[in-house]
Protein backbone atom coordinates (compact mmCIF):
# COMPACT_ATOMS: atom_id res chain seq x y z
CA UNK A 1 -3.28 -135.79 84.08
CA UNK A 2 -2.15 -139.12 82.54
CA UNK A 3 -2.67 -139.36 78.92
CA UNK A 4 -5.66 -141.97 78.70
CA UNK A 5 -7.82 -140.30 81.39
CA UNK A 6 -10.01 -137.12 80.75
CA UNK A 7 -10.08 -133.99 82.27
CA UNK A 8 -11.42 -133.05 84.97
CA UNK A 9 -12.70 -129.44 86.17
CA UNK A 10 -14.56 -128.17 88.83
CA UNK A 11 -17.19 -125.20 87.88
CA UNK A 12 -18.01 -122.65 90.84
CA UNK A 13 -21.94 -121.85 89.87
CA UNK A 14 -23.15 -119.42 92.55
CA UNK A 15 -26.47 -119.10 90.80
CA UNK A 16 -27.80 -122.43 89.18
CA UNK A 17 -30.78 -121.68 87.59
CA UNK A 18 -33.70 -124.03 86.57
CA UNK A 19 -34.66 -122.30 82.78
CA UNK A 20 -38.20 -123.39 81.51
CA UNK A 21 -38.96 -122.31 78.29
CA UNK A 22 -42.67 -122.80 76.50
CA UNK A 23 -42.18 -123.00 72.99
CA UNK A 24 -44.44 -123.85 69.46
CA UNK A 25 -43.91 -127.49 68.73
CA UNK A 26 -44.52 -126.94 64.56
CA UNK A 27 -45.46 -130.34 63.79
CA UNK A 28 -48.49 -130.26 65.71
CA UNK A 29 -49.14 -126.49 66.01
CA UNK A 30 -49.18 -126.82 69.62
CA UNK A 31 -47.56 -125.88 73.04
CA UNK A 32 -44.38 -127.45 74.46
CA UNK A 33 -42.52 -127.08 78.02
CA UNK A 34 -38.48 -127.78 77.87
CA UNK A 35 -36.46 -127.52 81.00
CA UNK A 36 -33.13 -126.62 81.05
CA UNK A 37 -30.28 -126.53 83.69
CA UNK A 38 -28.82 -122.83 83.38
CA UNK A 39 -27.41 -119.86 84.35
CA UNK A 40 -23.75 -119.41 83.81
CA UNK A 41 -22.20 -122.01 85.94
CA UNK A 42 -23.71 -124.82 84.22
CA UNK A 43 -23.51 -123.62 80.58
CA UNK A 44 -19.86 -124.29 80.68
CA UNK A 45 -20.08 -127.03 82.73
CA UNK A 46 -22.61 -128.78 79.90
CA UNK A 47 -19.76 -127.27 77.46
CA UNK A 48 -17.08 -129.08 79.31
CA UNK A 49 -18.92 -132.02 79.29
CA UNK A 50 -19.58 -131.62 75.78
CA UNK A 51 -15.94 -131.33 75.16
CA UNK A 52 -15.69 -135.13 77.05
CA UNK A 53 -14.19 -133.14 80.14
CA UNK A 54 -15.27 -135.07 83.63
CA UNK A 55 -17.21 -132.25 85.41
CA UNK A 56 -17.83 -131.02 89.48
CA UNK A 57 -20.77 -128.30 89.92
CA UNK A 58 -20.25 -126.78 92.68
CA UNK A 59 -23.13 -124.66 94.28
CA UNK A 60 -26.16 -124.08 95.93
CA UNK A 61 -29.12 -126.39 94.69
CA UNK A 62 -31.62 -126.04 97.40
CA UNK A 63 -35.29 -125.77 97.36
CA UNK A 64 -37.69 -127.49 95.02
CA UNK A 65 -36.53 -125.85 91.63
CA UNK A 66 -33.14 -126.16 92.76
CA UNK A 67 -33.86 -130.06 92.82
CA UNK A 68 -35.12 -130.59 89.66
CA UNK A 69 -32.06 -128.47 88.48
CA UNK A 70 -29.92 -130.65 90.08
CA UNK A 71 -31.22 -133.38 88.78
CA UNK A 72 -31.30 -131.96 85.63
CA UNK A 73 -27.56 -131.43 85.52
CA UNK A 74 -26.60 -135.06 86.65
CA UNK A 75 -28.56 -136.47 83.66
CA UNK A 76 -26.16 -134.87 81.33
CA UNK A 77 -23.32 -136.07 83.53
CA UNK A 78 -22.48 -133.49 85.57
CA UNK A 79 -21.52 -134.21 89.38
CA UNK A 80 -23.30 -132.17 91.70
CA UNK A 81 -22.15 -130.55 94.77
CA UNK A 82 -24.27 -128.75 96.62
CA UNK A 83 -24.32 -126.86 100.68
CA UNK A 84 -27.19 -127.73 102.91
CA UNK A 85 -28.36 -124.62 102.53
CA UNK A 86 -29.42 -121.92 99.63
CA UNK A 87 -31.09 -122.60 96.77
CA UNK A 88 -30.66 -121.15 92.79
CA UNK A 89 -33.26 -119.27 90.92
CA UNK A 90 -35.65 -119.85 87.83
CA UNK A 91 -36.94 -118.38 84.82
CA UNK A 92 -39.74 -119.04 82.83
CA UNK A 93 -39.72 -117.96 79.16
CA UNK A 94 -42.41 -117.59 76.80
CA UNK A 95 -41.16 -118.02 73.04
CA UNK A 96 -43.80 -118.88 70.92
CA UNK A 97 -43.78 -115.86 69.51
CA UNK A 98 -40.24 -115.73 68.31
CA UNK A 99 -38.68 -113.59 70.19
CA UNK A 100 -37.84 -114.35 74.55
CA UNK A 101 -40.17 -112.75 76.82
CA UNK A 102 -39.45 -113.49 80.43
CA UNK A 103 -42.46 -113.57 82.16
CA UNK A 104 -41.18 -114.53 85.39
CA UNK A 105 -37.78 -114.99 87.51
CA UNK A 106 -37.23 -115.91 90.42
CA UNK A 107 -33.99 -114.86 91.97
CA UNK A 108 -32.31 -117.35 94.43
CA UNK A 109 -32.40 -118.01 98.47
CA UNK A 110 -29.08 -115.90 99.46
CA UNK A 111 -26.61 -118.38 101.12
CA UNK A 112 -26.46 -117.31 104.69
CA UNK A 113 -22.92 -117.33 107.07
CA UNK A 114 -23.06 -120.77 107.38
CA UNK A 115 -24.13 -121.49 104.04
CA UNK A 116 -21.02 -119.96 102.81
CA UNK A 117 -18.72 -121.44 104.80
CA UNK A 118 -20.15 -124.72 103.65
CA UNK A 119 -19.85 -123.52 100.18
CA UNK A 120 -16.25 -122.47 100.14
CA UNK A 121 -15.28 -126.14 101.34
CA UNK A 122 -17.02 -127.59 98.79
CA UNK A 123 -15.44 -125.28 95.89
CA UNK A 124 -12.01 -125.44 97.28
CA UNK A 125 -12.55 -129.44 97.86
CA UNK A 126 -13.69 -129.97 94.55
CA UNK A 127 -11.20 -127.37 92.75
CA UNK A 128 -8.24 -129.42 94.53
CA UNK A 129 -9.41 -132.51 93.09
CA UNK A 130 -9.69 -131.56 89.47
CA UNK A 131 -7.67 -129.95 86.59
CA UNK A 132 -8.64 -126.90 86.15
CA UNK A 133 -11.22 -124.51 88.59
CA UNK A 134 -13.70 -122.13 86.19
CA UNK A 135 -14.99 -119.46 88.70
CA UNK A 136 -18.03 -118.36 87.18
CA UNK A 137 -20.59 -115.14 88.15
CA UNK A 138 -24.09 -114.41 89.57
CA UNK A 139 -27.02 -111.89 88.70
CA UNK A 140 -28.65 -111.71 91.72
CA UNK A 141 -27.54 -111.41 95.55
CA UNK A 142 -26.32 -114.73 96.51
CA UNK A 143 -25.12 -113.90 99.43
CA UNK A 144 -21.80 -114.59 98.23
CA UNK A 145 -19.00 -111.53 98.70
CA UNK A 146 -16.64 -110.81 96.04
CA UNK A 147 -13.84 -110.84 98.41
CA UNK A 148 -15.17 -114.52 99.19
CA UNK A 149 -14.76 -115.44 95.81
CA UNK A 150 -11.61 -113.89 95.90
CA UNK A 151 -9.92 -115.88 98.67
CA UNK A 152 -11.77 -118.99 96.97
CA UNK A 153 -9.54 -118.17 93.62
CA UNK A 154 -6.52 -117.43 96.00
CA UNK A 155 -6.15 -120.79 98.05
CA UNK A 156 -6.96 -123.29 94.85
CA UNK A 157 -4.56 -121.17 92.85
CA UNK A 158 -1.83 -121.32 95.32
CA UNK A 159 -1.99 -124.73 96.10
CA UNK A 160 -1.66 -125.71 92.39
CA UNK A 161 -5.14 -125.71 90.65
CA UNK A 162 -5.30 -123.13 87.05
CA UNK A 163 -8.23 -121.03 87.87
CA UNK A 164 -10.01 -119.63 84.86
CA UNK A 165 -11.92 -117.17 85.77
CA UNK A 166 -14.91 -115.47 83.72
CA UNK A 167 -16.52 -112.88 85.42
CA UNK A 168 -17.35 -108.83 85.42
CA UNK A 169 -17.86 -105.98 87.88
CA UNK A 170 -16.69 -106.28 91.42
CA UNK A 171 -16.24 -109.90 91.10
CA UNK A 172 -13.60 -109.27 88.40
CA UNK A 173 -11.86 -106.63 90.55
CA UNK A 174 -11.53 -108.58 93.04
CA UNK A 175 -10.80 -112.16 91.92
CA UNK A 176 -8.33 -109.99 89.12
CA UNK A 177 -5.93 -109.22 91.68
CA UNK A 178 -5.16 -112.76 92.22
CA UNK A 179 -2.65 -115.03 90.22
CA UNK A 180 -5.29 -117.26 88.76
CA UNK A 181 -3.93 -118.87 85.43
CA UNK A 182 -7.51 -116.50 82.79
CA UNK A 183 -9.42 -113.69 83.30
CA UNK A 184 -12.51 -113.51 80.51
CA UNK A 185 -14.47 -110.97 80.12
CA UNK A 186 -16.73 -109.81 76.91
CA UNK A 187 -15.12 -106.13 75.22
CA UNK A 188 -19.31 -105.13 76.17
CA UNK A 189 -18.69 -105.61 79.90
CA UNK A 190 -15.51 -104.01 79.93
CA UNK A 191 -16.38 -100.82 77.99
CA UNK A 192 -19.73 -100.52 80.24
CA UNK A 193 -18.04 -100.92 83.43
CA UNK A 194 -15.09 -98.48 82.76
CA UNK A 195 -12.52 -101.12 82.02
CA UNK A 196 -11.79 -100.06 79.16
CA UNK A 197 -12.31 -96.82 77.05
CA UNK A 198 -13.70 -98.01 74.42
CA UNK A 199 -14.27 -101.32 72.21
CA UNK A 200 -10.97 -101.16 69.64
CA UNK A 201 -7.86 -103.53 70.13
CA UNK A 202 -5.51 -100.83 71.18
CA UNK A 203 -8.38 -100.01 73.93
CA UNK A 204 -9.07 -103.26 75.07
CA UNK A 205 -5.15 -104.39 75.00
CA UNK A 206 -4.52 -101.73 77.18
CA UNK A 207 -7.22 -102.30 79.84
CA UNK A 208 -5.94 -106.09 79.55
CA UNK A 209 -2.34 -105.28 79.77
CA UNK A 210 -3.12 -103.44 83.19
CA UNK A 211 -4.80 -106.54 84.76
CA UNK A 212 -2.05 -108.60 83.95
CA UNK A 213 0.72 -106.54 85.40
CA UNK A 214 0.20 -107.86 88.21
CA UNK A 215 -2.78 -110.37 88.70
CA UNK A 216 -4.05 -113.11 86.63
CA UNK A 217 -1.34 -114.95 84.18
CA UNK A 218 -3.43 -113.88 80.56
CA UNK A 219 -6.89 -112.19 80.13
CA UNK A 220 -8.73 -113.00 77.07
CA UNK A 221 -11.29 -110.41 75.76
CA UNK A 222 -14.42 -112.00 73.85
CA UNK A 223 -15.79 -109.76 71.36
CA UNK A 224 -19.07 -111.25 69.59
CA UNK A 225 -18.10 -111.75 66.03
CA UNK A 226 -14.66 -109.87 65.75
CA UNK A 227 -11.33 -111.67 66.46
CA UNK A 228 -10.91 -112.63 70.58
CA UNK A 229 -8.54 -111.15 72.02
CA UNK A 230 -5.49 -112.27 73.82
CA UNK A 231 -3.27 -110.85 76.18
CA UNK A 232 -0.39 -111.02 78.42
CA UNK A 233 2.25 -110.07 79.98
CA UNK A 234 4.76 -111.44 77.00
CA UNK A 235 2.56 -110.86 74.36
CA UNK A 236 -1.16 -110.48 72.48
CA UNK A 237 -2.52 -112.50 70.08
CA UNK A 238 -5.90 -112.00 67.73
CA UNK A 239 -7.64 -115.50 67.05
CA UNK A 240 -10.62 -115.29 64.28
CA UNK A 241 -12.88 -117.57 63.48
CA UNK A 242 -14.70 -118.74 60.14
CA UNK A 243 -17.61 -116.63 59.82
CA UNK A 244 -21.04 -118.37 61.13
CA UNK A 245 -24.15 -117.59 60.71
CA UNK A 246 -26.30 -117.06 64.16
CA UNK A 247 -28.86 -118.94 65.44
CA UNK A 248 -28.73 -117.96 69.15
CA UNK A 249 -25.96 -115.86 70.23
CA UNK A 250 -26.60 -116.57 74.41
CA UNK A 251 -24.33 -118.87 75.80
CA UNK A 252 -21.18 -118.01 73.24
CA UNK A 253 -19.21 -116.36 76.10
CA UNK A 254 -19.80 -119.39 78.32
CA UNK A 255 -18.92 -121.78 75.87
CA UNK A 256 -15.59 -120.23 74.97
CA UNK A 257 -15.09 -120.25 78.95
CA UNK A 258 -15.31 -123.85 78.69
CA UNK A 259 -13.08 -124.34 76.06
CA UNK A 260 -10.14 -122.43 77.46
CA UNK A 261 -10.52 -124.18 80.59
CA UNK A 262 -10.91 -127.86 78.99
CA UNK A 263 -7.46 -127.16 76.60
CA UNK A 264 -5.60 -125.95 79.95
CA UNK A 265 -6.68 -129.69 82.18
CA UNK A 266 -5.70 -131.41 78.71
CA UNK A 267 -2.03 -129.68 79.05
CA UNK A 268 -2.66 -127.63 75.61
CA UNK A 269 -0.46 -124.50 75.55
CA UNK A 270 -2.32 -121.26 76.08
CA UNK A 271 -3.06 -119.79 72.38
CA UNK A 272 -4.20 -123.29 72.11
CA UNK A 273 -6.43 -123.15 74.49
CA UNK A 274 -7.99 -120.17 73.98
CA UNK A 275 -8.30 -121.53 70.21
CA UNK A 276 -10.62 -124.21 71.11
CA UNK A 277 -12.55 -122.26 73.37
CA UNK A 278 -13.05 -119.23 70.34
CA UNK A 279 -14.64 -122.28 68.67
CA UNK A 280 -16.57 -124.18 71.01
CA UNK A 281 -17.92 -120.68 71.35
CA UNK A 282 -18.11 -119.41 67.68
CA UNK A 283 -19.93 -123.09 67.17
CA UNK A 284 -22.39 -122.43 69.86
CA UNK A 285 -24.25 -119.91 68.18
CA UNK A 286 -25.11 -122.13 65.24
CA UNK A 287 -27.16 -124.14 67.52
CA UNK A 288 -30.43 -123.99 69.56
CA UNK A 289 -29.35 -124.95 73.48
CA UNK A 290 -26.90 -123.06 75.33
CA UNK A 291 -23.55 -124.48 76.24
CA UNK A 292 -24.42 -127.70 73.67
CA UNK A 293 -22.08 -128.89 71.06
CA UNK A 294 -19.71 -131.84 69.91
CA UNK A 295 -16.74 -132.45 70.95
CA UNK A 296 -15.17 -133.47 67.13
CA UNK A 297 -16.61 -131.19 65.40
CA UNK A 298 -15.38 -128.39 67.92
CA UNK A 299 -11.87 -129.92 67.53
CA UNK A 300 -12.22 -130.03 63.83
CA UNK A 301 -13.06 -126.43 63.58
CA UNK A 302 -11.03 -125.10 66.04
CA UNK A 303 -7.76 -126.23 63.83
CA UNK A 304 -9.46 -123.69 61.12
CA UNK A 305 -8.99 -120.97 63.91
CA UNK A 306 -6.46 -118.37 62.73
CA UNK A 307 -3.36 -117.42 65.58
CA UNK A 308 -2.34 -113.69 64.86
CA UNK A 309 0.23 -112.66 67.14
CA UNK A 310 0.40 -108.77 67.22
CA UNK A 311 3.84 -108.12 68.99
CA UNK A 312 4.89 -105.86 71.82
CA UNK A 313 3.77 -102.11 71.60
């Protein structure tokens, strides 16, 4: 990447997702409708934008939700890539009461054969042409198989693309035993899916330290409002964060995704990375609207990000 030109990634979003959330507008004591691009995929994508990043969706936007969603993404400046066939899901949210009742979702139209084979030319098309690939997950049956996702992350990896990959379950097991540049995953989904034994940094290091014997290059461990965690083979690092006070903790994970990815298509060295990802994330949860933030004041606090490295064992 030349020095005057942004960075460009490529986000694999299996399961777009057109939010629509009914809130209290307080002024006038009365309803109001927002609409929101979501679902994993394209909260770090709006992230990476965020972060001035030039960003490829690529997956299934079918159907008329998946449409609107689409468009949706494109007025924030995404570039969308979609199949001809499959469509994402939506949710509809009712929060005027304070809290986040979903009264509806709508899981999406499962790609079928062809469908994936159209999707897997896309993502490895669009992963080729960009920086850095960010593999995100699903919720719901896509119709995509993990070992699908898993020969995805093998061919852009080998032909020269960083993969960052943030995902959980069999997804992670499978895509894990590839050499993709980060595996992410939150020190909740590891402990619940038997990763790791429990949630302490002698735990987690360990579970980390076995995925990186012999699969991804480092595997950072999120963990809410305690120092993330870094590991790999070489080494393991803590990075904390100044203490913020939470507004809406969703999207944190995603946003830190984003950040890791965006430092690795600027060039940054890995701890330095992951350090502006721990605060694109950590400055997430200050605001309303997942996966939204600004780019200098994420660079500004990111350089108040503490490096701890914690040695071999």
């Amino acid at each position: 990447m030349a020095a005057d030109t942004a960075p460009t990634v490529c986000v694999v979003a299996p399961e777009p997702q057109l939010t629509i959330e009914i809130e209290t507008d307080r002024s006038r004591e009365a309803p109001e409708i927002h609409l929101h691009p979501g679902g994993q995929g394209l909260w770090v994508a709006t992230m990476a934008r965020s972060l001035d990043a030039e960003v490829v969706v690529c997956g299934p936007f079918g159907g008329e939700t998946g449409e609107i969603t689409a468009h949706l993404a494109r007025s924030r400046g995404l570039v969308v890539r979609t199949p001809a066939q499959g469509g994402g899901g939506t949710l509809l949210r009712d929060r005027r009461g304070g809290g986040e009742p979903e009264l509806v979702t709508v899981p999406p139209q499962p790609l079928d054969r062809h469908g994936i084979d159209d999707f897997y030319s896309i993502a490895l098309v669009g992963a080729l042409e960009s920086d850095v690939c960010v593999l995100t997950g699903n919720q719901h049956d896509v119709g995509i198989p993990p070992d699908h996702l898993a020969r995805l992350a093998h061919d852009v990896a080998s032909s020269g693309t960083p993969v960052v990959a943030d995902l959980s379950g069999d997804l992670a097991t499978a895509v894990g035993r590839e050499a993709i540049a980060v595996l992410k995953m939150s020190d909740q989904e590891m402990v619940a899916t038997g990763v790791a034994d429990d949630d302490s940094v002698a735990a987690l290091r360990r579970a980390a330290e076995a995925w990186v014997a012999d699969g991804p290059g480092a595997f950072v461990v999120s963990r809410a409002g305690d120092p993330t965690l870094l590991v790999t083979t070489e080494d393991a690092w803590t990075l904390t964060t100044p203490e913020v006070s939470t507004v809406d903790h969703r999207g944190a994970g995603d946003s830190m995704t984003a950040g890791i990815a965006v430092g690795l298509a600027r060039g940054l060295p890995l701890t330095e990375a992951v350090r502006l990802g721990a605060a694109a994330g950590a400055l997430n949860v200050a605001r309303h609207g997942l996966g939204s933030g600004r780019r200098g004041e994420i660079e500004a606090f990111a350089a108040r990000v503490s490096v701890d490295e914690l040695g071999r064992v």
